[in-house]
Protein backbone atom coordinates (compact mmCIF):
# COMPACT_ATOMS: atom_id res chain seq x y z
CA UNK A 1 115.20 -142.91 -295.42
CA UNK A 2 115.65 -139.22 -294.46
CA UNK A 3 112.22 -138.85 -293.61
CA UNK A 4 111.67 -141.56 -291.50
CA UNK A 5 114.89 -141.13 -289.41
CA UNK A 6 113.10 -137.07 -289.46
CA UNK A 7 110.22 -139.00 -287.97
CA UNK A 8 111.98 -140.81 -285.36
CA UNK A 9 113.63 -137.67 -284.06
CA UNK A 10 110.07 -136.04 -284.17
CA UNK A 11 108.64 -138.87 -282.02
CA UNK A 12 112.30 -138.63 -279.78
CA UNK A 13 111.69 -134.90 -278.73
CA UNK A 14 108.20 -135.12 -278.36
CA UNK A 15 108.65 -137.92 -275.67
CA UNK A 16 111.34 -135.81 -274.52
CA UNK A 17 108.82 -133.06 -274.10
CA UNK A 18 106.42 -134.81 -272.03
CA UNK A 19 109.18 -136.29 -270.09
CA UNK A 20 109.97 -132.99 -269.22
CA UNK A 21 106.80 -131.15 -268.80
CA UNK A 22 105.79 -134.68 -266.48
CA UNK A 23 109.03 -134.02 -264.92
CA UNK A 24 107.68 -130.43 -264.05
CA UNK A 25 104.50 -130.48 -263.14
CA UNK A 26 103.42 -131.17 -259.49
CA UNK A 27 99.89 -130.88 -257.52
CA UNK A 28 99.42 -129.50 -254.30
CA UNK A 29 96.28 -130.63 -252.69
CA UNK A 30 93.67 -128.67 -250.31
CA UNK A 31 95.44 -130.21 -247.15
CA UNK A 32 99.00 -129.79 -247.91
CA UNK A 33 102.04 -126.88 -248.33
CA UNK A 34 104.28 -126.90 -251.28
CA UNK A 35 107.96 -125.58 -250.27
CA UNK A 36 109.64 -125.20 -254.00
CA UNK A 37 113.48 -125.46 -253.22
CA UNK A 38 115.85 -124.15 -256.11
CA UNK A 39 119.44 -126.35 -255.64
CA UNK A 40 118.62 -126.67 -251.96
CA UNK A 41 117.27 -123.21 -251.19
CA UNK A 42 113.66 -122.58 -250.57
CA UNK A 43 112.46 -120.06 -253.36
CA UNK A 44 109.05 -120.01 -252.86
CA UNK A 45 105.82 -121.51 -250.49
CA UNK A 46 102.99 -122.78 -252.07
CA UNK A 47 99.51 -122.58 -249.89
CA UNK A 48 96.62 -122.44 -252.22
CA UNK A 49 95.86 -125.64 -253.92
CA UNK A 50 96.44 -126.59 -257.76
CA UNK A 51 99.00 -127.82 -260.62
CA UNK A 52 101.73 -126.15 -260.70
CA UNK A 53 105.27 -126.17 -262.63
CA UNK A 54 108.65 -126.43 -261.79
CA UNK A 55 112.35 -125.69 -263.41
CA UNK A 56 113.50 -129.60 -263.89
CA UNK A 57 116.24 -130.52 -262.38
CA UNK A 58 116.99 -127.22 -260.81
CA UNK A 59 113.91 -127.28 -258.67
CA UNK A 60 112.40 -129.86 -256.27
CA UNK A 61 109.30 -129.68 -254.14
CA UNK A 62 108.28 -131.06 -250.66
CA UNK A 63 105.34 -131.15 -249.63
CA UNK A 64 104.09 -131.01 -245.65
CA UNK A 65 101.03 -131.23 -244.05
CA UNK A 66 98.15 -128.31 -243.36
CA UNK A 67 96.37 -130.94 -240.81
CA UNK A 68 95.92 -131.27 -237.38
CA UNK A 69 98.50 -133.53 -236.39
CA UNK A 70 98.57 -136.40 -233.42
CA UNK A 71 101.66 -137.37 -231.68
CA UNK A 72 101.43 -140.31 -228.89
CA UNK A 73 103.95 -139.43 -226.34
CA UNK A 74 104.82 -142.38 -224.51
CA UNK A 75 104.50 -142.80 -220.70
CA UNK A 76 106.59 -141.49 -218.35
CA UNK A 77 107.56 -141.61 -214.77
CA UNK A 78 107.93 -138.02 -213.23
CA UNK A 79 108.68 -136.70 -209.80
CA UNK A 80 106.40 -134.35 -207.55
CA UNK A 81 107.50 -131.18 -204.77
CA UNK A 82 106.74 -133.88 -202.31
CA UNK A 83 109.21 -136.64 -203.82
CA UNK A 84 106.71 -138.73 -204.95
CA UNK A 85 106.37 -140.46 -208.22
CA UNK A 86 103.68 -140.29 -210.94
CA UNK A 87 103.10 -142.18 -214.47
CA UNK A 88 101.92 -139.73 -216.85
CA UNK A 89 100.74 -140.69 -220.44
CA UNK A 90 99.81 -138.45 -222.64
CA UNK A 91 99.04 -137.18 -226.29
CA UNK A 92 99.35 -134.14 -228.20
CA UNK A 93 97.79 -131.93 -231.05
CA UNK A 94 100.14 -130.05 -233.34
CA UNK A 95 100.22 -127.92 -236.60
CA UNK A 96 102.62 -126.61 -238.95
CA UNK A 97 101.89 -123.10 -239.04
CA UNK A 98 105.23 -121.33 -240.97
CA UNK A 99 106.25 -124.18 -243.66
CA UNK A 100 109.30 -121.79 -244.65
CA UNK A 101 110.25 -122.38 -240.81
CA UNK A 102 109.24 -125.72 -240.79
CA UNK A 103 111.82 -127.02 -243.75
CA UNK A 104 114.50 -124.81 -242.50
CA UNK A 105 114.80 -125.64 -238.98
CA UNK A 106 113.26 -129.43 -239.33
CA UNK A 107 113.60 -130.48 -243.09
CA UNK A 108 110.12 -130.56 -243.83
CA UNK A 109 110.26 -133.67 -241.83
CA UNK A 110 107.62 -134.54 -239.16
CA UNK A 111 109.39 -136.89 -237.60
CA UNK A 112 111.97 -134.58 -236.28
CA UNK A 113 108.83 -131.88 -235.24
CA UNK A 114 107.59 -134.69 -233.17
CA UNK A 115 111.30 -135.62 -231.81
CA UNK A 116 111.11 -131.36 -230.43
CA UNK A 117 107.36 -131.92 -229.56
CA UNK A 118 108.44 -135.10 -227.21
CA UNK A 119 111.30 -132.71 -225.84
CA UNK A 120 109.29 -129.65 -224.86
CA UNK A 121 106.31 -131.52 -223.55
CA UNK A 122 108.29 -134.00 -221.39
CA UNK A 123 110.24 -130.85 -220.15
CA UNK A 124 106.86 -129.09 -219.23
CA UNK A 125 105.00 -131.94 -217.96
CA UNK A 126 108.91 -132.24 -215.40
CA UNK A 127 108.67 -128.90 -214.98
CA UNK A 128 104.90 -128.61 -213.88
CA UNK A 129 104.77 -131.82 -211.61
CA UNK A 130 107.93 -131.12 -209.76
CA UNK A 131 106.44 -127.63 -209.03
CA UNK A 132 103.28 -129.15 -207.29
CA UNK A 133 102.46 -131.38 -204.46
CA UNK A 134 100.76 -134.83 -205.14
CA UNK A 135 97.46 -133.53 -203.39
CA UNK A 136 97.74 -130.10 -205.62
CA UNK A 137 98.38 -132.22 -208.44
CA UNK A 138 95.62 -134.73 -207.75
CA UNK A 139 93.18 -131.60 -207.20
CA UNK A 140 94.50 -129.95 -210.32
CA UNK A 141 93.71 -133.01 -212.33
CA UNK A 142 92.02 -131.86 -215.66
CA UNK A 143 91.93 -128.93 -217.64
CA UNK A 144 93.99 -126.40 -214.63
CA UNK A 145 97.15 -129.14 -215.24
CA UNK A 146 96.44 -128.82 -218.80
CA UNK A 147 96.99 -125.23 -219.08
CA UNK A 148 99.54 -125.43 -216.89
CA UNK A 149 101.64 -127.78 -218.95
CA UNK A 150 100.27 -125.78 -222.52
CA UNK A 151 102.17 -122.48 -220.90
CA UNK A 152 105.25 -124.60 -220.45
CA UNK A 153 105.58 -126.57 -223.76
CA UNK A 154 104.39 -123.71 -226.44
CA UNK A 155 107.32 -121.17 -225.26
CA UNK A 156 110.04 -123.42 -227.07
CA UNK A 157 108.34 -125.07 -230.12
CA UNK A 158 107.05 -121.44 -232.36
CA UNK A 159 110.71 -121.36 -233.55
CA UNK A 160 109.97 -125.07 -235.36
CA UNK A 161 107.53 -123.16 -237.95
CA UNK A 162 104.90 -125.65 -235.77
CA UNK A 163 102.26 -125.06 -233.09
CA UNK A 164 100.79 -126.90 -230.29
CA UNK A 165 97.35 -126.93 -230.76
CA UNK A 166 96.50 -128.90 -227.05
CA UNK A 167 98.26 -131.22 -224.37
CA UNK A 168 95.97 -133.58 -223.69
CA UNK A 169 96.54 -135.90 -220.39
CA UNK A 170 95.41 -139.60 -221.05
CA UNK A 171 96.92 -140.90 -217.84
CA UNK A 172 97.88 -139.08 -214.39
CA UNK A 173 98.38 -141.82 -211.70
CA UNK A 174 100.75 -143.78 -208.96
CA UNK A 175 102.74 -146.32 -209.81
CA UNK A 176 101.39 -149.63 -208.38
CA UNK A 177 103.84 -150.58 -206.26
CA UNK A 178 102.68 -147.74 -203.83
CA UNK A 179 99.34 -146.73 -205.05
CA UNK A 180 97.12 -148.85 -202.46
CA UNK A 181 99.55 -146.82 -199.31
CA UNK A 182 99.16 -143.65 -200.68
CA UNK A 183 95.58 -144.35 -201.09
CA UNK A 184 95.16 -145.04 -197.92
CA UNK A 185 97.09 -142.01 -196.57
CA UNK A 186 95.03 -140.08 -198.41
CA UNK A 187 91.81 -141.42 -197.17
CA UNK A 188 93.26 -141.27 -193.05
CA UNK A 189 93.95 -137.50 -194.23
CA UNK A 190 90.27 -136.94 -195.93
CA UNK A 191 88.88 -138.38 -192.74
CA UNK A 192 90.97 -136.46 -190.41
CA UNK A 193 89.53 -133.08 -192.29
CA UNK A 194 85.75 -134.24 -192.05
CA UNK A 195 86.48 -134.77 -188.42
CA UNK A 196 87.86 -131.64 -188.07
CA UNK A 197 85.30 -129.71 -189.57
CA UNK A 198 82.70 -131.87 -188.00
CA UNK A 199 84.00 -130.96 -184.45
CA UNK A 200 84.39 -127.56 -185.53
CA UNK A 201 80.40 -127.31 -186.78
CA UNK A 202 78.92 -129.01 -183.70
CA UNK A 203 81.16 -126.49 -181.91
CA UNK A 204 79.53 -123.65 -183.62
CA UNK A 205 76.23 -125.11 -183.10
CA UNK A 206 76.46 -125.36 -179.88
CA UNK A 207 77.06 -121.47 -179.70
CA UNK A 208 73.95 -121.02 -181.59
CA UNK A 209 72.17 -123.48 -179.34
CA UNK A 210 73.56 -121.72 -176.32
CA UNK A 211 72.48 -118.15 -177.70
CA UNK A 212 69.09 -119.11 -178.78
CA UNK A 213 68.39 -120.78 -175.34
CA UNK A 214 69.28 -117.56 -173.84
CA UNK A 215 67.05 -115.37 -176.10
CA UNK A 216 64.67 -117.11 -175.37
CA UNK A 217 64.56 -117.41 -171.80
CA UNK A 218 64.89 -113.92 -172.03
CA UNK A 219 61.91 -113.46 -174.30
CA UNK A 220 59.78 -115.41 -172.35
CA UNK A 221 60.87 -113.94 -168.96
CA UNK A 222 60.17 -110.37 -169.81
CA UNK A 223 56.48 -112.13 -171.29
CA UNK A 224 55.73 -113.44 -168.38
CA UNK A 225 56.77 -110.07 -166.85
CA UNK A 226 53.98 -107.98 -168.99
CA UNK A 227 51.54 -110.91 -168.59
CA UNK A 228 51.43 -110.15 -164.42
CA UNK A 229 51.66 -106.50 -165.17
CA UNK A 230 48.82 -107.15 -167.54
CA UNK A 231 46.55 -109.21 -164.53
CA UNK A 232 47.85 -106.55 -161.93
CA UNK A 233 46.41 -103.87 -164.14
CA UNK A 234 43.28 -105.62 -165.28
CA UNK A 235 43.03 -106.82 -161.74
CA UNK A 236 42.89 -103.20 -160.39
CA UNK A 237 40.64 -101.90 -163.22
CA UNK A 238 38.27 -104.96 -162.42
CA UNK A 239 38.40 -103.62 -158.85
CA UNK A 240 37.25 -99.85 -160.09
CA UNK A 241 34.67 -100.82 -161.64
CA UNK A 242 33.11 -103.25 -159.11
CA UNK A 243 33.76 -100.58 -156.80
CA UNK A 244 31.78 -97.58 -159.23
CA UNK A 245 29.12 -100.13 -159.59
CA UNK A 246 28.23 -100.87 -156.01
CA UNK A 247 29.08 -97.85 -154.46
CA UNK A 248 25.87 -97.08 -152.88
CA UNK A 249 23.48 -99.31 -150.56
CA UNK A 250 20.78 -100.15 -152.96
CA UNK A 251 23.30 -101.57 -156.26
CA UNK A 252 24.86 -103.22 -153.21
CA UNK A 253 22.04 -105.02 -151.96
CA UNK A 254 21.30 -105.81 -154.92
CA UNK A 255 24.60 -108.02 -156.07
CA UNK A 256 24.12 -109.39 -152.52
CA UNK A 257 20.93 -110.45 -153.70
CA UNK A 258 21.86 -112.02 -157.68
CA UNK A 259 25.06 -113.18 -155.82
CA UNK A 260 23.01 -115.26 -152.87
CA UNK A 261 20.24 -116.50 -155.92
CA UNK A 262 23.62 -117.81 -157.58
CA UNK A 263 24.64 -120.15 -154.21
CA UNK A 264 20.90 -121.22 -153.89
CA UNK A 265 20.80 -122.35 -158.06
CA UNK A 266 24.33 -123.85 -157.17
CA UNK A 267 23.31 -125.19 -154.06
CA UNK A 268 19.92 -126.99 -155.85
CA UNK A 269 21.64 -128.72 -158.52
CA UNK A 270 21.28 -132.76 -158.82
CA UNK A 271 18.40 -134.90 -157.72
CA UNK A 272 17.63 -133.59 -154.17
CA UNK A 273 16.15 -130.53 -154.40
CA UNK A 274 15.48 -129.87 -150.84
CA UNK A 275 17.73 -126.98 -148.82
CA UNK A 276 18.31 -127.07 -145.38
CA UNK A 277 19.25 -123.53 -143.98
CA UNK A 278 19.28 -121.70 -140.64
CA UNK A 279 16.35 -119.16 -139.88
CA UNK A 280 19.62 -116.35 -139.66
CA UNK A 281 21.13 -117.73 -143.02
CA UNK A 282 21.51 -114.87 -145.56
CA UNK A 283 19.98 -117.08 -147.84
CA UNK A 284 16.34 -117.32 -145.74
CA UNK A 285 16.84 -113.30 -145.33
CA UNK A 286 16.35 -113.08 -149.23
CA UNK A 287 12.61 -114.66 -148.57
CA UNK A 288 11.89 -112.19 -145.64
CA UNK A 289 12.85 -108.74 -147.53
């Protein structure tokens, strides 16, 4: 009897045992923290990944994500410097970065880190719009807004334990009660632009127009100019020469006489080769000398 009641307590504290040693072992995987509380007060962070034990009943552990987190912000109407109105949607990516932070300021819970995440970002994405113009907003479409909106939202959340890892616009447009008018108004304004800086390049066109024309009348004027100098000159030297070359009686004669040959070959040319001339024609005098 002894021994089997010996037995039964054996069996008793081993299942005791292994309730406990259950009870106190935990595993923290590659993508998680493990925050090890000791009657509500953090004693200790866990990063690396493994089995690990805790004190039963005095300790508890929570464990948070390592990921890369996405939180759908939902849509929301904003104003711009100009008083106009705007639906932005969009999404963000956050990390918990100080787990110690993270379950002291937000109780390990992600819920509330996305509740301060919604807060900051619709703040910044206020902030940011209100500061611009719908054109400069409409220009700065992309990742300029995007930076502009990162500044704004990150310098609030660090003291969560989390970070913002991007804001990432999935929507930036009019509501549609007003988008075809302001569509058109920006269109009329577009056009107005390209017709000012069309007027303004034929304008400057015509000054280059005007300018060549007059370099170029001037270039060919003072051509023209060297081209009579050029005759006047050759003209004269022409005349020197002619003059050196016949300036005695017999060169002289002769040119009269290749020069009066030339008007009787001239003269001959065609089918009637008969000449007519006068007994005191210099041409007859060639026959007589």
């Amino acid at each position: 009897m002894k021994k089997n009641i010996g037995k039964v307590f054996g069996i008793v504290v081993v299942i005791a045992a292994l309730i406990v040693v259950l009870n106190s072992a935990f595993v923290i995987r590659e993508n998680q923290y493990g925050i090890v509380k000791e009657f509500g007060k953090i004693e200790k962070v866990i990063s690396e990944p493994g089995l690990y034990i805790k004190l039963p009943i005095m300790q508890e552990v929570d464990t948070v994500s390592k990921e890369l987190l996405l939180y759908d912000i939902a849509k929301s109407d904003v104003i711009t410097k100009d008083k106009k109105s705007m639906i932005v949607d969009s999404f963000v990516l956050w990390r918990i970065i100080d787990p110690k932070a993270f379950a002291q300021t937000l109780n390990s819970s992600t819920v509330n880190a996305e509740g301060r995440i919604d807060v900051a970002v619709y703040n910044a994405v206020k902030n940011v719009i209100s500061s611009m113009t719908q054109n400069d907003i409409i220009a700065a479409r992309g990742q300029e807004l995007t930076n502009h909106i990162m500044s704004n939202a990150t310098s609030s959340i660090g003291q969560y334990g989390i970070e913002i890892e991007t804001v990432e616009i999935k929507l930036l447009d009019l509501p549609e009660d007003n988008k075809d008018a302001v569509f058109e108004r920006m269109i009329s304004e577009r056009q107005n632009i390209a017709a000012t800086y069309t007027a303004e390049g034929n304008a400057e066109a015509q000054v280059i127009r005007n300018t060549t024309d007059k370099e170029a009348s001037l270039l060919i004027s003072e051509s023209n100019k060297q081209a009579e100098i050029l005759m006047a000159e050759g003209e004269a030297e022409y005349m020197r020469i002619m003059s050196e070359a016949y300036n005695d009686a017999a060169k002289a004669d002769f040119y009269s006489f290749t020069r009066s040959l030339d008007a009787v070959k001239n003269a001959i040319k065609g089918g009637d080769k008969t000449i007519i001339l006068d007994k005191d024609s210099p041409l007859v005098q060639i026959f007589y000398q």
